[in-house]
Protein backbone atom coordinates (compact mmCIF):
# COMPACT_ATOMS: atom_id res chain seq x y z
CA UNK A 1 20.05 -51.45 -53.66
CA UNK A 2 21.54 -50.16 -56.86
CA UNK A 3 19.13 -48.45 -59.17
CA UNK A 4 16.50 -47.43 -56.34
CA UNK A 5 19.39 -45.24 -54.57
CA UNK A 6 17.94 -41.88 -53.92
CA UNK A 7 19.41 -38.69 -54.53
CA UNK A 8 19.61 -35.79 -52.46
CA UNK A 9 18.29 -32.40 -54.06
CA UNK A 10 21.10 -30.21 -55.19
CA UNK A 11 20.34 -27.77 -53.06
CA UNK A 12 23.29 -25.40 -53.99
CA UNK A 13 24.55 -24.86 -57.40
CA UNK A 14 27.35 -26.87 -57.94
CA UNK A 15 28.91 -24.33 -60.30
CA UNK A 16 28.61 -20.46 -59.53
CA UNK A 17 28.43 -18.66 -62.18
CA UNK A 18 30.17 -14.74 -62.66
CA UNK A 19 26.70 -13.42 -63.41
CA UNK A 20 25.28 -15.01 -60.27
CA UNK A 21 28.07 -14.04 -58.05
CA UNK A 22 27.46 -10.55 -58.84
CA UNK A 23 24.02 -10.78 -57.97
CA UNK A 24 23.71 -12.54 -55.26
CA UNK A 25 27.17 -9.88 -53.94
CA UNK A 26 24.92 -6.44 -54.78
CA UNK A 27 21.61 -7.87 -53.36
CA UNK A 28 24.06 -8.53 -50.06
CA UNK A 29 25.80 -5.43 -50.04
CA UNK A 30 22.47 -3.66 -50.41
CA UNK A 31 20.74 -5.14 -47.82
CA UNK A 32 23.77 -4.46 -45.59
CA UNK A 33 23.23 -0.55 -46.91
CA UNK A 34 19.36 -0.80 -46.18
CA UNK A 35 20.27 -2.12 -42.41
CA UNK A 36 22.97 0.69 -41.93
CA UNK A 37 20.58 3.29 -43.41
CA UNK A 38 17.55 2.13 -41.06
CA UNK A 39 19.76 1.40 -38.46
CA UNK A 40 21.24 5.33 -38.77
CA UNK A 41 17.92 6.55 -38.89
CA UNK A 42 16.85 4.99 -35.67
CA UNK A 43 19.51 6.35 -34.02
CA UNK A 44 19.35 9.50 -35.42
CA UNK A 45 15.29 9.49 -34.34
CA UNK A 46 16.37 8.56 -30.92
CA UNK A 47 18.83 10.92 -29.93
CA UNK A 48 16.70 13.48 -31.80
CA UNK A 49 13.86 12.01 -29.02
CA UNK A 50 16.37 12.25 -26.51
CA UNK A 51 17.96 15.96 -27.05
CA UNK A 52 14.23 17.25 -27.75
CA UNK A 53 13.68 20.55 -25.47
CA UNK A 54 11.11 19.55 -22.76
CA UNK A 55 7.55 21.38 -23.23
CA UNK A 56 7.06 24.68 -22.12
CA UNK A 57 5.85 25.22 -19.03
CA UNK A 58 3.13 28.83 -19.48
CA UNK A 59 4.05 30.90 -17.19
CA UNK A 60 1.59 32.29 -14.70
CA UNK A 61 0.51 35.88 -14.34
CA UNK A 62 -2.66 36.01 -11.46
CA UNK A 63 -2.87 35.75 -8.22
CA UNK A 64 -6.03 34.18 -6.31
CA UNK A 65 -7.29 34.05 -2.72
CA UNK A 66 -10.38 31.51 -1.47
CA UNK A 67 -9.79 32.98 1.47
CA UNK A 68 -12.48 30.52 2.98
CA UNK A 69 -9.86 28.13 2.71
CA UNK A 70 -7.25 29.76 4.54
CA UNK A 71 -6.09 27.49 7.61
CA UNK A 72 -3.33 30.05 8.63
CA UNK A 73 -0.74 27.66 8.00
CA UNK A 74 1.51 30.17 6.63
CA UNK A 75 3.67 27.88 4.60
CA UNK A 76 3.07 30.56 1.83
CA UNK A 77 4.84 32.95 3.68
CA UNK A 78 7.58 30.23 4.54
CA UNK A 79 8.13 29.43 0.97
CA UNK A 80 8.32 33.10 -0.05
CA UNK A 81 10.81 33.90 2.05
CA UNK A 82 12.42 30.44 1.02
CA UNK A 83 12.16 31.36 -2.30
CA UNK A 84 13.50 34.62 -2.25
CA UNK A 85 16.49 34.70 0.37
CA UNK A 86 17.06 30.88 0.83
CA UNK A 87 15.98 30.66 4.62
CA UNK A 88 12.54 30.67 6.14
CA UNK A 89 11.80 34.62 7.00
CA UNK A 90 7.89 35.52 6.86
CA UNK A 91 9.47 39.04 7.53
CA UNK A 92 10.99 39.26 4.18
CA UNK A 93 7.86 37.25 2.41
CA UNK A 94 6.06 38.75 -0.27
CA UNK A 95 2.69 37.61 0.66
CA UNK A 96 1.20 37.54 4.39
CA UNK A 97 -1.84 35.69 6.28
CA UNK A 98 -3.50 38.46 8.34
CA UNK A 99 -5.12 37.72 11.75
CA UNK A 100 -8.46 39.67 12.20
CA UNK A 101 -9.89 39.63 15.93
CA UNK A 102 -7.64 36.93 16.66
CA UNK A 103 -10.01 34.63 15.34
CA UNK A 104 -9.72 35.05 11.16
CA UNK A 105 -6.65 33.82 8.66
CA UNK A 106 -6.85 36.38 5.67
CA UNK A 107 -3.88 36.13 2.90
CA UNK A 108 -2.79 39.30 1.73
CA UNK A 109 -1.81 38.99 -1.72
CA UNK A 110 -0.82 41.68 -4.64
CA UNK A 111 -4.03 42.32 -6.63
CA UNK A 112 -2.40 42.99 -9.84
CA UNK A 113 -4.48 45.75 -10.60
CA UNK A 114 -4.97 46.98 -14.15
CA UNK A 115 -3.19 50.64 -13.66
CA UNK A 116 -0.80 49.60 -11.74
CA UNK A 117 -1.17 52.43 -9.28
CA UNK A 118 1.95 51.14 -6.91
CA UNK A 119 4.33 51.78 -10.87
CA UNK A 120 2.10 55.28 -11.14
CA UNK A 121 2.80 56.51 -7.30
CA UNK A 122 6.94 55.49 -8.04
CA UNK A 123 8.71 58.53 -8.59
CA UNK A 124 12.33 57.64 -9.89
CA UNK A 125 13.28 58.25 -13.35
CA UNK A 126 13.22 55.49 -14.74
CA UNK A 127 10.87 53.74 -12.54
CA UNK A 128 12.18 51.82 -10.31
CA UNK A 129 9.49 49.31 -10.19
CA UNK A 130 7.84 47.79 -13.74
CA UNK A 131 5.40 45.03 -14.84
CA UNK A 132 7.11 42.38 -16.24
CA UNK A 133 4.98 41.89 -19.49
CA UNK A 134 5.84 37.87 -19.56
CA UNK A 135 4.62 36.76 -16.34
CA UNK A 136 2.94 40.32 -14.69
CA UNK A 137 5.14 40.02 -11.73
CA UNK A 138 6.17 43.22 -10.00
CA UNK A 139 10.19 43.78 -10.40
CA UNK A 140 12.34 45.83 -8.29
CA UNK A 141 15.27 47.73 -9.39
CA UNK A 142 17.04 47.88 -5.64
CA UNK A 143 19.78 50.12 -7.21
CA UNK A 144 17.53 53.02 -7.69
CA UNK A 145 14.72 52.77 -5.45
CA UNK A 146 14.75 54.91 -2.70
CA UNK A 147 13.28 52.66 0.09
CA UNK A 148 11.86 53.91 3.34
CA UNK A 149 12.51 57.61 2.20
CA UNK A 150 10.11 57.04 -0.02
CA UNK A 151 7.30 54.37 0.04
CA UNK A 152 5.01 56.08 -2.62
CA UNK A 153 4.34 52.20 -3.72
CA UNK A 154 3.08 51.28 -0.35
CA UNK A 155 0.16 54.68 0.09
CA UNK A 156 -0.44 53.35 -3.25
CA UNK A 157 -1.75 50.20 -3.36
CA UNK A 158 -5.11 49.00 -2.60
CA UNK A 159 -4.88 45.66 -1.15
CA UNK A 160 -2.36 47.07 1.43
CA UNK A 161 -0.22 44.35 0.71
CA UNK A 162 3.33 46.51 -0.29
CA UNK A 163 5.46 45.25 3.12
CA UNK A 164 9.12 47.36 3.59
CA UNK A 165 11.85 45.10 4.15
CA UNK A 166 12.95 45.27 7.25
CA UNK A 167 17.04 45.00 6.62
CA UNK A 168 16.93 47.72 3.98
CA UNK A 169 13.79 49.52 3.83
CA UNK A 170 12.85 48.99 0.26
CA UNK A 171 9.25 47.33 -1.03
CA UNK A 172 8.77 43.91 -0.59
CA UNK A 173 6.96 43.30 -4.54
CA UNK A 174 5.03 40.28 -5.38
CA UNK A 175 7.55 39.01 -8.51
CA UNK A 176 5.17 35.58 -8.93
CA UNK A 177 8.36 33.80 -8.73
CA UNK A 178 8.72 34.31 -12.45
CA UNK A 179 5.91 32.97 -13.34
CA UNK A 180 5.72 29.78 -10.65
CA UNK A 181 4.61 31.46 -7.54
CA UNK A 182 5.78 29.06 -5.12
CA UNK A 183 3.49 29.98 -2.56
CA UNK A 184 1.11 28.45 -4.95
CA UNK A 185 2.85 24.67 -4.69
CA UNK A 186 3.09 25.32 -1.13
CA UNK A 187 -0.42 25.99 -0.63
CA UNK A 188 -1.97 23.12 -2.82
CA UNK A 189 0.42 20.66 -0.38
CA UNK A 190 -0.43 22.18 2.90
CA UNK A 191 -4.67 21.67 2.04
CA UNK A 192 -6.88 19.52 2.92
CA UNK A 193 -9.32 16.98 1.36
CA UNK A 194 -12.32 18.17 0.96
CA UNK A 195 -11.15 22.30 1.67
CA UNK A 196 -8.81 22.76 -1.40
CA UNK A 197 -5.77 25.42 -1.50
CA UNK A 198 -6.46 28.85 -0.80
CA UNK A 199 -4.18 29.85 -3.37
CA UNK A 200 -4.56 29.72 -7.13
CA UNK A 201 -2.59 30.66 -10.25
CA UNK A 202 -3.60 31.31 -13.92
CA UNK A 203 -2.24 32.68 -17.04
CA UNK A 204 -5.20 34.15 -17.38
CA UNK A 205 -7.22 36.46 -15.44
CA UNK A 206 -7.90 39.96 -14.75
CA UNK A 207 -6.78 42.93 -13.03
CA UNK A 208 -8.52 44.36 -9.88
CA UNK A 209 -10.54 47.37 -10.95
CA UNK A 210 -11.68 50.29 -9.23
CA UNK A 211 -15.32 48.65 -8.46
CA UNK A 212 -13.15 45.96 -6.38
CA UNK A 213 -11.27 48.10 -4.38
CA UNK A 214 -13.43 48.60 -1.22
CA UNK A 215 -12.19 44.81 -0.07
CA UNK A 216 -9.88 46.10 2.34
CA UNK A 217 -7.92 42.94 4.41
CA UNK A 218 -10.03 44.67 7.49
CA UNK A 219 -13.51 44.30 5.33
CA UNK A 220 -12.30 40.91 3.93
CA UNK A 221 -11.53 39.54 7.41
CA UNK A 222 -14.78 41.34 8.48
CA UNK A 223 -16.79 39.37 6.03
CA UNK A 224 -15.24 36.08 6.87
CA UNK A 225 -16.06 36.29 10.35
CA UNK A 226 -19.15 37.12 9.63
CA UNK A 227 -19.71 33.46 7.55
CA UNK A 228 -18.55 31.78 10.41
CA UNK A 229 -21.71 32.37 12.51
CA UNK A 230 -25.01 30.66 11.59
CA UNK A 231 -27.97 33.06 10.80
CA UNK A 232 -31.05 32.90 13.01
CA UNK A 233 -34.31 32.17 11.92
CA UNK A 234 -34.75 36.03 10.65
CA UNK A 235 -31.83 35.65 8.83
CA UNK A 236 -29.79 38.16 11.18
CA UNK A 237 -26.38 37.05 12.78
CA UNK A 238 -27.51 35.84 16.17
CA UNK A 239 -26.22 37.79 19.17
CA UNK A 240 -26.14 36.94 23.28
CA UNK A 241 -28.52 37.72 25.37
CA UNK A 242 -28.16 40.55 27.67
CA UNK A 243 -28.41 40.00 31.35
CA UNK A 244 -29.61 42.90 33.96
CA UNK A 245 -27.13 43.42 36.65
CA UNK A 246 -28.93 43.44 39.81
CA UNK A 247 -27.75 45.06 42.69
CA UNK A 248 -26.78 43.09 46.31
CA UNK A 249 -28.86 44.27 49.00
């Protein structure tokens, strides 16, 4: 079938010329560049990703008691000591769980009070205890401090929560862990569902004040006990009958 033969499309130049060599060579070597570059950048973006510092975590500096919630589970005490000395001691723990009338769980904690009085009562020079301004823990200096010869920290505070330790005499000081009081994490594990954690921390907060320091543990555990009995109908705590003692003939 001469004459109706059909011819395939030249798809290719059958003759490259220098000019087009050149071309199509630079647009090839610059896409190569453009993959490199992007390819470069990628990595560079990942490991940038990757080495990144993690976010900061704020650092606590308040302590807070619903003592309504305490169950006197005492795993804050247990992670305290944990914390501090690596074994489970709630002799050596910075915080305690009271028992009033046998009946009432009341956490002692350090109030963080705005003076300070437990730094004012220290009398080393320099003080032996400070405020750490980052996360308002209370830091011992163990080198200096005098221990049970002294004990001007523990007449001084408030909350009568300054402990001795019992191997070396010195003040047991609420630190908050450096800002991540683990009796904290160890309280929001141990609660229940509805009763949340006894223990709370915040960045921010206040110091106890003088109008605040009449809670004693005794009048906190006294109030407590108090909301665990219903009122009567005249709103008074109800109390049992007395019986007459008659005598046996």
């Amino acid at each position: 079938m001469e004459g109706k033969e059909k011819k395939m499309p030249d798809l290719f130049p059958k003759e490259t010329t220098r000019r087009g060599f050149l071309r199509g060579t630079a647009v090839a070597a610059g896409s190569a560049v453009a993959m490199v570059t992007v390819g470069g950048l990628a990595a560079k973006t990942a490991h940038a990703q990757a080495a990144s510092p993690a976010p900061k975590k704020e650092l606590m500096k308040y302590l807070f008691a619903e003592r309504e919630n305490c169950t006197g589970c005492r795993g804050c005490e247990y992670a305290c000591s944990v914390y501090h000395t690596g074994i489970v001691r709630p002799s050596v723990s910075r915080i305690h769980v009271m028992k009033y009338k046998d009946s009432i769980d009341v956490p002692i904690i350090c109030w963080h009070c705005n003076d300070a009085p437990c730094v004012a009562a220290c009398p080393t020079t320099p003080k032996s205890i400070i405020a750490d301004p980052n996360h308002n823990g209370i830091i011992l200096n163990e080198k200096t401090c005098l221990g049970r010869k002294c004990l001007k920290c523990q007449e001084a505070c408030p909350a009568q929560f300054v402990w001795a330790n019992p191997d070396t005499g010195q003040p047991l000081m609420c630190d908050m862990c450096g800002g991540d009081p683990a009796c904290v994490k160890a309280c929001k594990d141990q609660s229940g569902d509805p009763q949340g954690p006894c223990l709370v921390a915040n960045k921010l907060g206040f110091g106890v004040n003088l109008a605040f320091r009449g809670v004693t543990p005794d009048q906190a555990g006294k109030d407590l006990l108090d909301l665990t009995f219903y009122p009567n109908v005249d709103g008074k705590r109800p109390t049992p009958a007395k019986t007459k003692k008659t005598r046996r003939s």
